[in-house]
N, C-alpha and C. Protein backbone atom coordinates (compact mmCIF):
# COMPACT_ATOMS: atom_id res chain seq x y z
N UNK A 1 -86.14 39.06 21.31
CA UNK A 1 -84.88 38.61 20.76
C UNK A 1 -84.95 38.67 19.24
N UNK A 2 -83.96 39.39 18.84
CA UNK A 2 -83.78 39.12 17.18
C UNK A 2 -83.39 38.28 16.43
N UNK A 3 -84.38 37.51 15.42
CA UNK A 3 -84.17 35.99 14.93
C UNK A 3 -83.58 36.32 13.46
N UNK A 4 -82.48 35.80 12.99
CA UNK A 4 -82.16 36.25 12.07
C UNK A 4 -83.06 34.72 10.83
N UNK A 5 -83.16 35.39 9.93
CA UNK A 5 -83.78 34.71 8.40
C UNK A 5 -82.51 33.90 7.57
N UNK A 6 -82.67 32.78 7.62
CA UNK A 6 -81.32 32.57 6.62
C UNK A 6 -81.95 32.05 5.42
N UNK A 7 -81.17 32.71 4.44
CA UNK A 7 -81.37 32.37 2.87
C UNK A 7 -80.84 31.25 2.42
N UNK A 8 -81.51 30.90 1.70
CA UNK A 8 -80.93 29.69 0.81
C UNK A 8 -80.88 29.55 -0.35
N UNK A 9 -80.47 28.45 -1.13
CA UNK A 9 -79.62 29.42 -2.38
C UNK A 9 -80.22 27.16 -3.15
N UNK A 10 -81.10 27.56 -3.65
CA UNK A 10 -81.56 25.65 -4.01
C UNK A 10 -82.33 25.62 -5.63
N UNK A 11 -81.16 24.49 -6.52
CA UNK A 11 -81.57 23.84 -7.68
C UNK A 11 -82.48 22.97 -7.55
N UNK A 12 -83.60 23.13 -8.04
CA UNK A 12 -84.57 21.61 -7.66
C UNK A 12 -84.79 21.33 -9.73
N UNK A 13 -85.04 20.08 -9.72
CA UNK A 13 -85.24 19.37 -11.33
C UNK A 13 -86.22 18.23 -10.63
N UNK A 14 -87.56 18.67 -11.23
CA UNK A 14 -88.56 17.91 -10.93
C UNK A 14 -89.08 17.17 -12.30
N UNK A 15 -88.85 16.06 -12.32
CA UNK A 15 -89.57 15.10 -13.11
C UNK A 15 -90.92 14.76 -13.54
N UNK A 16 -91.37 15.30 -14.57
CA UNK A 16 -92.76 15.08 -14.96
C UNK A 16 -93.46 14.51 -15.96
N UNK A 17 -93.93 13.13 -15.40
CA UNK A 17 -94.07 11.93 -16.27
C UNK A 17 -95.20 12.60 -17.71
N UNK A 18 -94.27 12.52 -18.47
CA UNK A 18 -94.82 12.37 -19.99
C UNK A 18 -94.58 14.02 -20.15
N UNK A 19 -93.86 14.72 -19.33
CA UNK A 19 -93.61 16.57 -19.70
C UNK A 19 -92.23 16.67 -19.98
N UNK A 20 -91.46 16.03 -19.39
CA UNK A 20 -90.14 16.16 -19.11
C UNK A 20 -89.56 16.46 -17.61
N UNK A 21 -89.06 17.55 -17.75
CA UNK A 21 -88.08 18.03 -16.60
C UNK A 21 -88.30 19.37 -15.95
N UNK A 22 -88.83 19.51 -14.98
CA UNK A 22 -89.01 20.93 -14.67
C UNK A 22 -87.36 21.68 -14.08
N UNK A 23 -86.77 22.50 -14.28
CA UNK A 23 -85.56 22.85 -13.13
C UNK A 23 -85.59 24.90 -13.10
N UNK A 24 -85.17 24.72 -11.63
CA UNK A 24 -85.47 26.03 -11.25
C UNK A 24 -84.46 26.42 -10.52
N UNK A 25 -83.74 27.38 -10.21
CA UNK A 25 -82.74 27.97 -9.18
C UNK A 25 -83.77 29.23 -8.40
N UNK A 26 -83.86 29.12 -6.85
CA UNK A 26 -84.51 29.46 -6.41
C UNK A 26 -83.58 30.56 -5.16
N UNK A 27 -84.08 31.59 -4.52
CA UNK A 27 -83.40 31.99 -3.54
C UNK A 27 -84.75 32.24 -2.28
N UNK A 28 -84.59 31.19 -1.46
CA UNK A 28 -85.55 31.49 -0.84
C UNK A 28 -85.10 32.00 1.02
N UNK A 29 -86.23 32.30 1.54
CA UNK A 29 -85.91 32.67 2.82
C UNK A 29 -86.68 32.43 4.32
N UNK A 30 -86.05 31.41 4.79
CA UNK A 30 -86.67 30.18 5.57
C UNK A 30 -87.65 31.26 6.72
N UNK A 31 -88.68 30.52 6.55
CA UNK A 31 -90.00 31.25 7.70
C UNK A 31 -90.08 30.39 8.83
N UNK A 32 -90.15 29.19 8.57
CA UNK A 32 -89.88 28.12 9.71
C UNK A 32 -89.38 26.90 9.26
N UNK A 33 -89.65 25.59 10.05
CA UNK A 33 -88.96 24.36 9.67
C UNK A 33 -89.71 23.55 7.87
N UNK A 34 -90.68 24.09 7.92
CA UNK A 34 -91.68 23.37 6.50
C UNK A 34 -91.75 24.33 5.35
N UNK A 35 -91.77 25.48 6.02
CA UNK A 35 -91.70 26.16 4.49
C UNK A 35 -90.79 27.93 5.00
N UNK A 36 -90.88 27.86 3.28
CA UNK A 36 -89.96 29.19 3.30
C UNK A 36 -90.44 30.46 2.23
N UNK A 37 -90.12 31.93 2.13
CA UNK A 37 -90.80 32.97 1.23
C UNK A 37 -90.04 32.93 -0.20
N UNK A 38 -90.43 32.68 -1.43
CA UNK A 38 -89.95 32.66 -2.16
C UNK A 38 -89.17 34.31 -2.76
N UNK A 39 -87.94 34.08 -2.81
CA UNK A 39 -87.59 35.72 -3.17
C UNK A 39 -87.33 36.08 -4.91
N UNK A 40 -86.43 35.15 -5.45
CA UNK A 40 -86.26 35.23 -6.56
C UNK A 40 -86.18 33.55 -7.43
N UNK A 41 -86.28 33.69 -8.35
CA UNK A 41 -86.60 32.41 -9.48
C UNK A 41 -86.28 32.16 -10.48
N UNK A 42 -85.36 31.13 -10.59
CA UNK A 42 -84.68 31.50 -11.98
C UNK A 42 -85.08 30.17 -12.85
N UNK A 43 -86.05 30.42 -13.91
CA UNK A 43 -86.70 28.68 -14.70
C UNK A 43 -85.01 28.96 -15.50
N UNK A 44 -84.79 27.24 -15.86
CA UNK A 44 -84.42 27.23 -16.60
C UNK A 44 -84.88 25.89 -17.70
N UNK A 45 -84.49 26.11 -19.33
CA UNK A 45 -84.52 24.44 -19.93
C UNK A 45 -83.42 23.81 -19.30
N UNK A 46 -83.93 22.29 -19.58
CA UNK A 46 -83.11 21.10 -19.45
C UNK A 46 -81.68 21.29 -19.58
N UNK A 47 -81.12 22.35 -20.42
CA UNK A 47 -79.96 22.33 -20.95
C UNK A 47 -79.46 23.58 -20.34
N UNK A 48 -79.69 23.86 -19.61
CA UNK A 48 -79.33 25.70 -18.41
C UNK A 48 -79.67 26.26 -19.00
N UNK A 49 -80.42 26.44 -20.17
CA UNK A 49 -80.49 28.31 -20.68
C UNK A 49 -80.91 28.87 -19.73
N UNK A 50 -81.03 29.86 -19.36
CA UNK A 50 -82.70 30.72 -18.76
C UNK A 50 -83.28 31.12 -19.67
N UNK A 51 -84.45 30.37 -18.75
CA UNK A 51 -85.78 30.88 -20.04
C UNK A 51 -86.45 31.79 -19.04
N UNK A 52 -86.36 32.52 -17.97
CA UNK A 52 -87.88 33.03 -17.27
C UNK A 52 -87.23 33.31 -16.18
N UNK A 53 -87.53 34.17 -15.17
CA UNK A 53 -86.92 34.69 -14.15
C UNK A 53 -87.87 35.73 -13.36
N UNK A 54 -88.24 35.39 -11.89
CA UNK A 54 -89.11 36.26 -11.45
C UNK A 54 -88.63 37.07 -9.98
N UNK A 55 -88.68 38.26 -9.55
CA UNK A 55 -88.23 38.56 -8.23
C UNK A 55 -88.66 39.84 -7.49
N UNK A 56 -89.28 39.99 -6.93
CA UNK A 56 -89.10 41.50 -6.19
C UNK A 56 -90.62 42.45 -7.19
N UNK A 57 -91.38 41.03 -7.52
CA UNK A 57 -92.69 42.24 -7.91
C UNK A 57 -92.84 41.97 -9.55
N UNK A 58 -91.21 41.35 -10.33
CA UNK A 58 -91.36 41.13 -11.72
C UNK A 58 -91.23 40.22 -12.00
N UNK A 59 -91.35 39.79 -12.91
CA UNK A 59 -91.43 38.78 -14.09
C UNK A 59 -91.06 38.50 -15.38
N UNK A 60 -90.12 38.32 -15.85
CA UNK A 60 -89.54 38.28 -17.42
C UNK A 60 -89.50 36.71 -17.62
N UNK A 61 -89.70 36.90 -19.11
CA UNK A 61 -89.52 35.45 -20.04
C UNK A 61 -90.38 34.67 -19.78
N UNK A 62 -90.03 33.07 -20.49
CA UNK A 62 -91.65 31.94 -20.33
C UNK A 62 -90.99 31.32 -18.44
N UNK A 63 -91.55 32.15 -17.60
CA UNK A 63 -91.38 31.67 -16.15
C UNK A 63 -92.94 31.67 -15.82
N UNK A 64 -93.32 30.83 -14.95
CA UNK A 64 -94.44 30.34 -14.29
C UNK A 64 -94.25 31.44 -12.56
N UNK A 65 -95.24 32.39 -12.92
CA UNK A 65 -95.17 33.34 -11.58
C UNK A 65 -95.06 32.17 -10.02
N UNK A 66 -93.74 32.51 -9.48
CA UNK A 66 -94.06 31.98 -8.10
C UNK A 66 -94.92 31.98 -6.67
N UNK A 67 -95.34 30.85 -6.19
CA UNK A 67 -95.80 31.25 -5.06
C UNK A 67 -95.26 32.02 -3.92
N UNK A 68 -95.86 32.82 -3.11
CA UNK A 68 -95.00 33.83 -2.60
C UNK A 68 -94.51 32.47 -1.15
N UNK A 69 -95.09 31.41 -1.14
CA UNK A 69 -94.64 30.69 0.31
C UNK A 69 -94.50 29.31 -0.47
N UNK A 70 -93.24 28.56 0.07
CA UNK A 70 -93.15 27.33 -1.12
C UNK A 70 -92.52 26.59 0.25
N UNK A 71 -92.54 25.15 -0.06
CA UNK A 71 -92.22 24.14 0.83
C UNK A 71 -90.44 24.15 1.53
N UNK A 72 -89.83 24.15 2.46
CA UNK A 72 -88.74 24.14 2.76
C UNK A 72 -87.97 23.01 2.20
N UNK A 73 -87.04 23.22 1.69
CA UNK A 73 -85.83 22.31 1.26
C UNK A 73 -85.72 20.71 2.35
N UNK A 74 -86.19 21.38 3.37
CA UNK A 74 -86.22 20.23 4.21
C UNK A 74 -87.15 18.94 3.95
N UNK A 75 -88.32 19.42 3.62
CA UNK A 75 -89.13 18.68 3.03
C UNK A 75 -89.39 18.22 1.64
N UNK A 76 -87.99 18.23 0.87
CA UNK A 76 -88.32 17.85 -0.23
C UNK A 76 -88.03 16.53 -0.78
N UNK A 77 -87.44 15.55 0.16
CA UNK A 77 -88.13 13.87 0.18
C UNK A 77 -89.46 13.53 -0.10
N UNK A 78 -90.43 14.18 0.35
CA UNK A 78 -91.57 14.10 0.43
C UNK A 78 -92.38 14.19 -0.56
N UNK A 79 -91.66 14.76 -2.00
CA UNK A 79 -92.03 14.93 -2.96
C UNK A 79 -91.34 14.20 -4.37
N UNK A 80 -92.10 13.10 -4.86
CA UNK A 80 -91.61 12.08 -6.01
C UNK A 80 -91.26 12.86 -7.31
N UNK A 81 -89.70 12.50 -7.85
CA UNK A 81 -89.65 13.37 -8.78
C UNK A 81 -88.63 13.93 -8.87
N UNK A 82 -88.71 14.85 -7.07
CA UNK A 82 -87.88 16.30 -6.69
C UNK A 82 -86.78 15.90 -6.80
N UNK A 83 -85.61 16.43 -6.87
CA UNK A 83 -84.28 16.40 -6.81
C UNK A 83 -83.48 17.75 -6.41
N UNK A 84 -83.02 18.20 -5.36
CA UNK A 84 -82.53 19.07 -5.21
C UNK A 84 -81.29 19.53 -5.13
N UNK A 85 -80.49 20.46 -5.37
CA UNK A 85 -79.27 20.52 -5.08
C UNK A 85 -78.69 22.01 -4.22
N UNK A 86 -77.90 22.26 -3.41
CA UNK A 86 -77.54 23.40 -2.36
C UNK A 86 -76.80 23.91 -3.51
N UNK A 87 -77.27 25.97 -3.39
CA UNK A 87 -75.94 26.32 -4.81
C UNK A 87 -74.88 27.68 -3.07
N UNK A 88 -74.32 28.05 -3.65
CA UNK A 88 -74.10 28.91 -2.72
C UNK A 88 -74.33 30.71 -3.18
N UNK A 89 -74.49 31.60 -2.21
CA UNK A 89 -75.12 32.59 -2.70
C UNK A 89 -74.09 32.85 -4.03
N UNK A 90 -73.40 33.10 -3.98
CA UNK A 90 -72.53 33.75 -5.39
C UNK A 90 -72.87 32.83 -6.33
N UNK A 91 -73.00 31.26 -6.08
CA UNK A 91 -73.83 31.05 -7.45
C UNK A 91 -75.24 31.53 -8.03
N UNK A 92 -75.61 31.79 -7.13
CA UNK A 92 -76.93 32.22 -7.13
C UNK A 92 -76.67 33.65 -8.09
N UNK A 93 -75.78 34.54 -7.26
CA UNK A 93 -75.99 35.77 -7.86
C UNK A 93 -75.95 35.70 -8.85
N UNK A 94 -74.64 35.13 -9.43
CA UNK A 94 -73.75 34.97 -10.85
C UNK A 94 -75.14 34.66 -11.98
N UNK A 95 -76.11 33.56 -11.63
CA UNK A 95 -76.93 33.28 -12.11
C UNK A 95 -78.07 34.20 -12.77
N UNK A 96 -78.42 35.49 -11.19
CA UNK A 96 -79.24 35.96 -11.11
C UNK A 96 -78.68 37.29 -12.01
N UNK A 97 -77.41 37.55 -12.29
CA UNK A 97 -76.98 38.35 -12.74
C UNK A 97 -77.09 38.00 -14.78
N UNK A 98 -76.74 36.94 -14.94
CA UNK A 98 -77.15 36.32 -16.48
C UNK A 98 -79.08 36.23 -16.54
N UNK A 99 -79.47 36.48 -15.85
CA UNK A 99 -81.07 36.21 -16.10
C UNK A 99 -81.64 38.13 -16.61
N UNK A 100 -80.70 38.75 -15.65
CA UNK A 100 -81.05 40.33 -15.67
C UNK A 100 -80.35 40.93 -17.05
N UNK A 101 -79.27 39.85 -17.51
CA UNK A 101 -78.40 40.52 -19.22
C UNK A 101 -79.60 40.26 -19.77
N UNK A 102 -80.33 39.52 -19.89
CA UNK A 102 -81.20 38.25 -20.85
C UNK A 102 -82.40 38.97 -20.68
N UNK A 103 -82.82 39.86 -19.39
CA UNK A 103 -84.28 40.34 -18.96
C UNK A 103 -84.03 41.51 -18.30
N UNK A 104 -83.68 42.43 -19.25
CA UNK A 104 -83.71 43.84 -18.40
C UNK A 104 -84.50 44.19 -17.65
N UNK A 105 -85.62 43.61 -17.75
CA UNK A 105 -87.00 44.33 -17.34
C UNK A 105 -87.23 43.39 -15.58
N UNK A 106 -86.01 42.74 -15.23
CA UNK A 106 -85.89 42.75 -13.92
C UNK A 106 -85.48 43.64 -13.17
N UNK A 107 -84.58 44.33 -13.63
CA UNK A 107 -84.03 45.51 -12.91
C UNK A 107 -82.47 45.11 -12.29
């Protein structure tokens, strides 16, 4: 039977005592109930710029290379700090599309 993959489209702003604020727009793609494949990554500062953006093999700007398998959205109670938010794909794109003006060298 053919299982289809559903994507997800998730802001997380993780809190880091005495660093600040970590926040990321992520597009990931659920493997099972705990975790999911990370596809694309968008860092941003506190204030939305994009600073860093990784996907499909590249890497532009000050972004922290992703793990290729990261925890499912489901489980992110579990983590002190986390804060997440659901974007929908077109936000995502729209996003992913201002990271590629900013970083040609995504493609």
């Amino acid at each position: 039977m053919f299982h289809v993959k559903h994507r997800l489209y998730i802001r997380t702003e993780l809190t880091i005592p005495g660093a600040g604020v970590a926040v990321h727009i992520a597009e990931l793609e659920e493997r099972d109930e705990r975790t999911c494949s990370m596809l694309r990554l968008i860092e941003l500062a506190p204030d939305d710029t994009i600073m860093g953006a990784a996907g499909k093999g590249k890497k532009a700007g000050a972004v922290t290379a992703p793990n290729d398998v990261v925890p499912h959205p489901s489980t992110y109670h579990e983590y002190d700090g986390l804060q997440a938010t659901h974007l929908s794909e077109a936000e995502f794109t729209a996003l992913w599309s201002e990271a590629q003006a900013k970083f040609p060298d995504l493609g």
